[in-house]
N, C-alpha and C. Protein backbone atom coordinates (compact mmCIF):
# COMPACT_ATOMS: atom_id res chain seq x y z
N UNK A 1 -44.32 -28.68 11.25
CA UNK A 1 -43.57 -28.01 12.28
C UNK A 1 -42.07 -28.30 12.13
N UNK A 2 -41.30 -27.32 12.29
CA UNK A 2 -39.79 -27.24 12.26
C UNK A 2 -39.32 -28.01 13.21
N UNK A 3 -38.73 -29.07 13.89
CA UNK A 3 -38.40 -29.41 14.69
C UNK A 3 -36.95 -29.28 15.07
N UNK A 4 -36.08 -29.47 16.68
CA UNK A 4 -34.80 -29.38 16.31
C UNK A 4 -33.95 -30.29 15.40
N UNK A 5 -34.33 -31.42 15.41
CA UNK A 5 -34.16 -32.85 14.86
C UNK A 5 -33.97 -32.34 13.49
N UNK A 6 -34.94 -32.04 13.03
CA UNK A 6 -34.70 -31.31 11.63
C UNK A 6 -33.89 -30.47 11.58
N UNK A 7 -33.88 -29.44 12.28
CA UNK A 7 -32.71 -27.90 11.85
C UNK A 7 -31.34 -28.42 12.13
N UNK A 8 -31.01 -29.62 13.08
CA UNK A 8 -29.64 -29.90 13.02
C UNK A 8 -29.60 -30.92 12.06
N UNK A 9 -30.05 -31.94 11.27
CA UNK A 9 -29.99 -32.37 10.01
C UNK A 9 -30.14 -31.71 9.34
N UNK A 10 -30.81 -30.17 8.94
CA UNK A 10 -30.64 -29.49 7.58
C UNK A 10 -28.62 -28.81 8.07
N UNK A 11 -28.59 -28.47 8.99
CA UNK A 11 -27.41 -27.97 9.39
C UNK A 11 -26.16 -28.70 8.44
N UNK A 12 -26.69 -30.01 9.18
CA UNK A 12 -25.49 -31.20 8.35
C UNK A 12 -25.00 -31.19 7.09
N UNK A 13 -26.24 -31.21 6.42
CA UNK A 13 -26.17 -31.10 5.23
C UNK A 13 -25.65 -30.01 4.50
N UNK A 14 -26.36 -28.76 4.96
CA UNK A 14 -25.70 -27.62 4.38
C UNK A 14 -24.83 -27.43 4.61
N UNK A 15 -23.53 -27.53 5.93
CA UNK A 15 -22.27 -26.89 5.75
C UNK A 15 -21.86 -28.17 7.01
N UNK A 16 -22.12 -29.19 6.74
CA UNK A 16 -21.41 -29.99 8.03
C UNK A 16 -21.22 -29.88 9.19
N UNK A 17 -22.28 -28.60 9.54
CA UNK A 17 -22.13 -28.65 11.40
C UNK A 17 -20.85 -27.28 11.44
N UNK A 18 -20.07 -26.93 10.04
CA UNK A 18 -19.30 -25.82 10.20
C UNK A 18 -19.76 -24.53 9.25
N UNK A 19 -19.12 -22.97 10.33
CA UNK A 19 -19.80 -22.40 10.57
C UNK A 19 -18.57 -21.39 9.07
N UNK A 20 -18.96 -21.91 7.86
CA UNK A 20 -18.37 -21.67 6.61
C UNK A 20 -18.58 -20.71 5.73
N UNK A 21 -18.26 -19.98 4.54
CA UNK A 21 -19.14 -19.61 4.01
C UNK A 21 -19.31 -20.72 2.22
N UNK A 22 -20.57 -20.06 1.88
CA UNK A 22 -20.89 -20.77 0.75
C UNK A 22 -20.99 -20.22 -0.20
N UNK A 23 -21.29 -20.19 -1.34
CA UNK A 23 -22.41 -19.78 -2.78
C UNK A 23 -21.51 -18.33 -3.13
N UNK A 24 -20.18 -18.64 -3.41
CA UNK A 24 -19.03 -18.03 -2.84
C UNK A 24 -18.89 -16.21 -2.24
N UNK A 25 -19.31 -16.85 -1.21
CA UNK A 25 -19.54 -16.26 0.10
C UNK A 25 -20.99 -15.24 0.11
N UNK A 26 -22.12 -15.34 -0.52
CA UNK A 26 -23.16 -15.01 -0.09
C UNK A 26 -23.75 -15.53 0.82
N UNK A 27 -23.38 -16.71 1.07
CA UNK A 27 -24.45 -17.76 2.42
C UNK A 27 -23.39 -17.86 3.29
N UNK A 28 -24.22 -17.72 4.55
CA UNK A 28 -23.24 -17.53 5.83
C UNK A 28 -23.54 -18.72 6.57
N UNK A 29 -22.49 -18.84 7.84
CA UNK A 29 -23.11 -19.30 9.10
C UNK A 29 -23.57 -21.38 8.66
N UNK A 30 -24.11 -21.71 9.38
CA UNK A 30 -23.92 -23.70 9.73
C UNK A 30 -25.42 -23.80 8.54
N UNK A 31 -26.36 -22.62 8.47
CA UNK A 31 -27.63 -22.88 8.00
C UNK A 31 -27.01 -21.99 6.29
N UNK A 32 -26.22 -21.77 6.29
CA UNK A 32 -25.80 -21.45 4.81
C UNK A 32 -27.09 -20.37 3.92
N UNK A 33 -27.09 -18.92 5.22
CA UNK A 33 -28.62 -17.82 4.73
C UNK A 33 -27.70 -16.88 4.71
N UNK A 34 -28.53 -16.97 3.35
CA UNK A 34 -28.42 -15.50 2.25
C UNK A 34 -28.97 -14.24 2.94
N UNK A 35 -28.41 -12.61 2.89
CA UNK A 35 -28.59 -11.61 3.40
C UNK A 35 -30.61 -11.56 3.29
N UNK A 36 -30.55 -11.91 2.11
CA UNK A 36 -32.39 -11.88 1.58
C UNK A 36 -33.49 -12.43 2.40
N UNK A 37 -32.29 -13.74 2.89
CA UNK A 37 -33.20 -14.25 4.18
C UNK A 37 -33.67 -13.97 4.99
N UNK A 38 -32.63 -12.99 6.13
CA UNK A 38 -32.18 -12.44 7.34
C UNK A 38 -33.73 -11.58 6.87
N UNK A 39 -33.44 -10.78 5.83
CA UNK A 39 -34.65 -9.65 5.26
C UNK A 39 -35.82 -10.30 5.43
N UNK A 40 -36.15 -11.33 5.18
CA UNK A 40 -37.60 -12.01 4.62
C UNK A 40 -37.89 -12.73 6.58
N UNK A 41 -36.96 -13.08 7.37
CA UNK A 41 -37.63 -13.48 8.39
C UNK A 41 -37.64 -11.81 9.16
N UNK A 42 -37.17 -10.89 9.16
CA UNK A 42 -37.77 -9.56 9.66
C UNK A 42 -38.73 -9.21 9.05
N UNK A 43 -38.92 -9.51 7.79
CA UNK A 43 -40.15 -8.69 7.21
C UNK A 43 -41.65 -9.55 7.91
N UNK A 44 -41.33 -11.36 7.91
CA UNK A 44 -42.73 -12.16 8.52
C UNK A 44 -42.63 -11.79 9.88
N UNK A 45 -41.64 -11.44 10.52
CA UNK A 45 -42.10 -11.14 12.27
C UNK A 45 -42.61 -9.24 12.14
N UNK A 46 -42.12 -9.02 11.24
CA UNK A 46 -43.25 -7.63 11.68
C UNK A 46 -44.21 -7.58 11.03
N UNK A 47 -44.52 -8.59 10.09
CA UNK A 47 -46.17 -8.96 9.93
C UNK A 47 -47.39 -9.32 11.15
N UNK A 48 -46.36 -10.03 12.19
CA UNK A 48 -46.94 -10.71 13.26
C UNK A 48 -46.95 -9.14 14.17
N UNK A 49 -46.24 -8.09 13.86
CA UNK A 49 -46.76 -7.42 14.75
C UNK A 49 -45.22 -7.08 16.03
N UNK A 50 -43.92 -7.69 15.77
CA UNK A 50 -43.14 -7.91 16.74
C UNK A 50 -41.57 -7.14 16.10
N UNK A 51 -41.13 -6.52 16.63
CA UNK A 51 -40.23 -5.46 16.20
C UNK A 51 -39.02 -6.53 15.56
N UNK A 52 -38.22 -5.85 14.19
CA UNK A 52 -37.46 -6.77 13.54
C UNK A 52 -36.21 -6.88 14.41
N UNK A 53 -35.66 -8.27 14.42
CA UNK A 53 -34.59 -8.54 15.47
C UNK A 53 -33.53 -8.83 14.68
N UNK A 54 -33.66 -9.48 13.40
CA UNK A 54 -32.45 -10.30 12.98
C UNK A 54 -31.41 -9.36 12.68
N UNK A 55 -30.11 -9.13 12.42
CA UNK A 55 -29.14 -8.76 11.39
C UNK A 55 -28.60 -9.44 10.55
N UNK A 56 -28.00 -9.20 9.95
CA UNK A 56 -26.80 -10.21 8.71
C UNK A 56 -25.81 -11.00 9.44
N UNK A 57 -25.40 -10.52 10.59
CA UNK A 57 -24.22 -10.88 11.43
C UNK A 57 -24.89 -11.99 12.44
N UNK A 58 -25.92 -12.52 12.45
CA UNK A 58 -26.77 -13.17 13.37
C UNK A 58 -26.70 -14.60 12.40
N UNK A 59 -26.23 -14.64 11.04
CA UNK A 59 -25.92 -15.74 10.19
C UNK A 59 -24.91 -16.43 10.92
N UNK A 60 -23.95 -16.01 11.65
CA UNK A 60 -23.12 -16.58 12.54
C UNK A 60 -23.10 -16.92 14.08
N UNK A 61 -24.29 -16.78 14.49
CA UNK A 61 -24.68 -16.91 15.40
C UNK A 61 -25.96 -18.80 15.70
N UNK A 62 -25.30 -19.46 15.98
CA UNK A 62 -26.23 -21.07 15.43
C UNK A 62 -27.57 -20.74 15.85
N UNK A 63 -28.07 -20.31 17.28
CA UNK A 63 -29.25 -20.25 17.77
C UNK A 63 -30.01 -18.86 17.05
N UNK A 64 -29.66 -17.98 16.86
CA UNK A 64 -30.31 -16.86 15.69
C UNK A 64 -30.70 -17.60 14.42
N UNK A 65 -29.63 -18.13 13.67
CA UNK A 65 -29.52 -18.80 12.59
C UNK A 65 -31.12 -19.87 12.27
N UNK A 66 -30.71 -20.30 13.33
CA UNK A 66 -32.06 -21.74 13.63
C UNK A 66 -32.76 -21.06 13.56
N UNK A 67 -33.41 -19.93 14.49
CA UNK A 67 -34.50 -18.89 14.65
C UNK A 67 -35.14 -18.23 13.26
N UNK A 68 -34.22 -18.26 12.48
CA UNK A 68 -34.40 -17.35 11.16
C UNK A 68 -35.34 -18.26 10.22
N UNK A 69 -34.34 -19.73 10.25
CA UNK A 69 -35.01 -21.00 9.53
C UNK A 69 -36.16 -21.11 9.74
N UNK A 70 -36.23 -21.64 10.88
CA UNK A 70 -38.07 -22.01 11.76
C UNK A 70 -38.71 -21.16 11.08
N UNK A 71 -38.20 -19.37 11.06
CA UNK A 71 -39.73 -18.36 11.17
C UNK A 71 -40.26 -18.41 9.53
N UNK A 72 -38.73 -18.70 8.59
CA UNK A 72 -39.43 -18.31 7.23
C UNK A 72 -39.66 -19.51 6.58
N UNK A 73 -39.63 -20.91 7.45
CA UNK A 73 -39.96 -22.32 7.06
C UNK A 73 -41.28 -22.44 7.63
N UNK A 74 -41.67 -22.17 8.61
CA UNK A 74 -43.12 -22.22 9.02
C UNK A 74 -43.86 -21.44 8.32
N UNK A 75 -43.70 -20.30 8.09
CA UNK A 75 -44.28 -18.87 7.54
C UNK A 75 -44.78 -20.27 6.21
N UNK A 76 -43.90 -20.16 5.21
CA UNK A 76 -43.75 -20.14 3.88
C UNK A 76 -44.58 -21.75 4.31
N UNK A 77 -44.29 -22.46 4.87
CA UNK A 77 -44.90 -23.95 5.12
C UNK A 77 -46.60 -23.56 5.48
N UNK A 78 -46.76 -23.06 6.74
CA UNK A 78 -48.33 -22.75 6.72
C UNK A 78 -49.08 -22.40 5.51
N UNK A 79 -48.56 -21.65 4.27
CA UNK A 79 -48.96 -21.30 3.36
C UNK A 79 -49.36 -22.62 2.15
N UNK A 80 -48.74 -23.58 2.23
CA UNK A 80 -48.87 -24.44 1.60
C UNK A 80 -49.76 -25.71 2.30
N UNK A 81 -49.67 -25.45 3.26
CA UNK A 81 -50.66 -26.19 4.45
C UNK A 81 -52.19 -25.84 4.27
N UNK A 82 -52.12 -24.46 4.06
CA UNK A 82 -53.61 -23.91 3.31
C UNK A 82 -54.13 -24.55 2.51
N UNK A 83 -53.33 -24.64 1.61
CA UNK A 83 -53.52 -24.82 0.17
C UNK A 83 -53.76 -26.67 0.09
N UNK A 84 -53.84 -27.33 1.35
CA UNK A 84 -54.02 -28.72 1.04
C UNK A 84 -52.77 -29.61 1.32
N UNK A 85 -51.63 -29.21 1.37
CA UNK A 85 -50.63 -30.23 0.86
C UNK A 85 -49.67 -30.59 1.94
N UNK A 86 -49.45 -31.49 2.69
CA UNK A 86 -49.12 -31.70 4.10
C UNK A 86 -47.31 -32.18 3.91
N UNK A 87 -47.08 -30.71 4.73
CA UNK A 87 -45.88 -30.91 4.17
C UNK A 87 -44.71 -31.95 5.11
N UNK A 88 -43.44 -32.46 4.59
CA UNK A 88 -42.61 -33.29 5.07
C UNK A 88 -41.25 -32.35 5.14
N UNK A 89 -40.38 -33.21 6.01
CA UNK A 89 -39.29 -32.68 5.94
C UNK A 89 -38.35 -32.50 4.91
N UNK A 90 -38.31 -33.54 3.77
CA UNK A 90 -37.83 -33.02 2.97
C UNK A 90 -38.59 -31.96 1.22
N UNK A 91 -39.81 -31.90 1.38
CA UNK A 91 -40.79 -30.19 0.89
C UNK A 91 -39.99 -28.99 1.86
N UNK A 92 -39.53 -29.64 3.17
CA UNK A 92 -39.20 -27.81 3.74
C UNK A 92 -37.51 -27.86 3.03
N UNK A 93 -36.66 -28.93 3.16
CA UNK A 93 -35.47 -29.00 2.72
C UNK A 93 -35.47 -28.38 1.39
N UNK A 94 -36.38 -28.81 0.11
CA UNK A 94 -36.29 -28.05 -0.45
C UNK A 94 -36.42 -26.84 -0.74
N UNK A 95 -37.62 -26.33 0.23
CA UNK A 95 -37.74 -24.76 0.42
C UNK A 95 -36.69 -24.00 1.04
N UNK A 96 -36.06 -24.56 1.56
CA UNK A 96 -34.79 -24.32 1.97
C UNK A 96 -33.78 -23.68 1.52
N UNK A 97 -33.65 -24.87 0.24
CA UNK A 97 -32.48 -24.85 -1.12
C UNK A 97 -32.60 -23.84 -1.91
N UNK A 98 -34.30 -23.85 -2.58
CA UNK A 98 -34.38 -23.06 -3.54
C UNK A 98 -35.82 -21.50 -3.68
N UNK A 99 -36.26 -21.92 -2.46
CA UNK A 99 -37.14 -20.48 -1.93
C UNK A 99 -38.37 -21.81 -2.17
N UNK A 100 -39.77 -20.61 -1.53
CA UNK A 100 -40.99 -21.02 -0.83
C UNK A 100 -41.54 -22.11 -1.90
N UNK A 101 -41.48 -21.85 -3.12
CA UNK A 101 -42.08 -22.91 -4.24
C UNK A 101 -41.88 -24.28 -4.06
N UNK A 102 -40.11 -24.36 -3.95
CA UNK A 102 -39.89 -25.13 -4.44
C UNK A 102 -39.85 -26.74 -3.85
N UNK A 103 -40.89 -26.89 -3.03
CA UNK A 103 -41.16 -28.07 -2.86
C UNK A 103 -42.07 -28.89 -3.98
N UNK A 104 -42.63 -28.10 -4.74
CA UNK A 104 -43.25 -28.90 -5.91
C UNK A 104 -42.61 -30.16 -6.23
N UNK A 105 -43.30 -31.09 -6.69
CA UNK A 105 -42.94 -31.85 -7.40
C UNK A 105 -42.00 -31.89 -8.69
N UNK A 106 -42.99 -30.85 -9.52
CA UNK A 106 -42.51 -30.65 -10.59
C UNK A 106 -41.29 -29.95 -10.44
N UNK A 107 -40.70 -29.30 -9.70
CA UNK A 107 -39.42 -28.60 -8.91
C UNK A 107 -38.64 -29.52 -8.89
N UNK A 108 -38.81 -30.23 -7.79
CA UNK A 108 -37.94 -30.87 -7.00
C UNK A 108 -37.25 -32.19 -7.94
N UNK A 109 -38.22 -32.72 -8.21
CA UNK A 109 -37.78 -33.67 -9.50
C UNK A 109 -36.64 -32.76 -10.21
N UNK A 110 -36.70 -31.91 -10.70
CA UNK A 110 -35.65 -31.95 -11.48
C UNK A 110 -33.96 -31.31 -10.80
N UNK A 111 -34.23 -31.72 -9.78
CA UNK A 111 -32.72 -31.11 -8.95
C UNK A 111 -32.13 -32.55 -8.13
N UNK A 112 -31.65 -33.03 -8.75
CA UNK A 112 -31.18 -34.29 -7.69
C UNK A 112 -30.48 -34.36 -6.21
N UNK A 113 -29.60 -33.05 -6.01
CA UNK A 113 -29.18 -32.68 -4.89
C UNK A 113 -30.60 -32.68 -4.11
N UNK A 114 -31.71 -32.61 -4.55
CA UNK A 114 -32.84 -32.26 -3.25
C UNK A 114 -33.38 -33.93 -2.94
N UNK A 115 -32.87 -34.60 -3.61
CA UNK A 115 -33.89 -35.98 -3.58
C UNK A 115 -32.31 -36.52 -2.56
N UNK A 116 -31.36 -36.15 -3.04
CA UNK A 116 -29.93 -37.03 -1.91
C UNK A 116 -30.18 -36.02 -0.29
N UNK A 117 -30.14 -34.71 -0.71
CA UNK A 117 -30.09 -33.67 0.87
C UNK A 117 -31.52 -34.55 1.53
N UNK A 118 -32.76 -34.59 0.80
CA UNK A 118 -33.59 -34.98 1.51
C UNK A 118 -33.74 -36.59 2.05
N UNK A 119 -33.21 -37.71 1.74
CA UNK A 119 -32.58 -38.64 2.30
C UNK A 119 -31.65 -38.48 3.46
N UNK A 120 -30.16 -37.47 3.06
CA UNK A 120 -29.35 -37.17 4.51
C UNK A 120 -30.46 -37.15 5.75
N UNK A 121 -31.50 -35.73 5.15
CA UNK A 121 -31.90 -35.38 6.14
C UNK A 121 -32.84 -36.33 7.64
N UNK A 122 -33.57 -37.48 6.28
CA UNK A 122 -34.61 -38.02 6.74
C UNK A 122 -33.25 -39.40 7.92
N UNK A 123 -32.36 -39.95 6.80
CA UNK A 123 -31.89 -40.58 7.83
C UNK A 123 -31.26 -40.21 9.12
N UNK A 124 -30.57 -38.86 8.93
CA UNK A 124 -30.32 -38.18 10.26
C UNK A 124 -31.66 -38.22 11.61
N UNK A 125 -32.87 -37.59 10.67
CA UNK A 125 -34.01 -37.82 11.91
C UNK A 125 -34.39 -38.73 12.52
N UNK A 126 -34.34 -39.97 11.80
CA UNK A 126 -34.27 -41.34 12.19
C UNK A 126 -33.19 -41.51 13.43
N UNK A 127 -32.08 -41.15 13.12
CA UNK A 127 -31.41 -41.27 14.10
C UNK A 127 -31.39 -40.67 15.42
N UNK A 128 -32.31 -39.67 15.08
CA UNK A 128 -32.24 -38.63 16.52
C UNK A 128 -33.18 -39.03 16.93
N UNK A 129 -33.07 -38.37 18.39
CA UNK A 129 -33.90 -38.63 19.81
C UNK A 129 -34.87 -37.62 19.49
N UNK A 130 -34.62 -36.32 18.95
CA UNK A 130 -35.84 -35.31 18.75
C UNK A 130 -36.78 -35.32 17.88
């Protein structure tokens, strides 16, 4: 489960709590999502059946932003939950970084930014109340 604790430690990490752009300038907004994103959490809520809400311009918006994370981090997380493998906060950090795969092992190992982001992240949660 996505928690807030988590989405404001992935926040941190990705753009410091500021609302920047990145990946020079494809990633928007504090959660640093790509237009593809915005696409991929409309496409899982009208799987569920619920009319698409997001826009591109909702990357700048923190509470949309969060909303977007949760739907295509749970989505893409339940799927691997199937499959056996109980996921942590930093498996979603990396799904995060590099799309639904890439919490693998064999992934993740080879990107060191995911083994430091996923430390930020974990000591941030530690620190929080949520």
């Amino acid at each position: 489960m996505i928690t807030e604790a988590f989405l404001m430690a992935l926040i941190m990490v990705e753009s410091g709590n500021r609302d920047v752009p990145g990946d020079n300038g494809k990633a928007q907004g504090v959660l640093q999502i790509h237009t593809i994103t915005v696409k991929e959490a409309n496409r899982i809520i009208g799987i569920k059946g619920l009319p698409k809400c997001f826009k591109p311009s909702d990357r700048h918006d923190r509470t949309a932003s969060k909303r977007v994370c949760k739907i295509v981090l749970e989505y893409h997380g339940a799927r691997w939950k199937r499959r056996g493998h109980i996921m942590t906060p930093a498996d979603y950090a990396a799904m995060w970084r590099f799309g639904p795969t890439a919490w693998k092992p064999s992934l993740t190992t080879k990107h060191a930014i995911d083994r430091d982001r996923a430390k930020a992240i974990e000591k941030y949660m530690k620190n929080s109340k949520n």
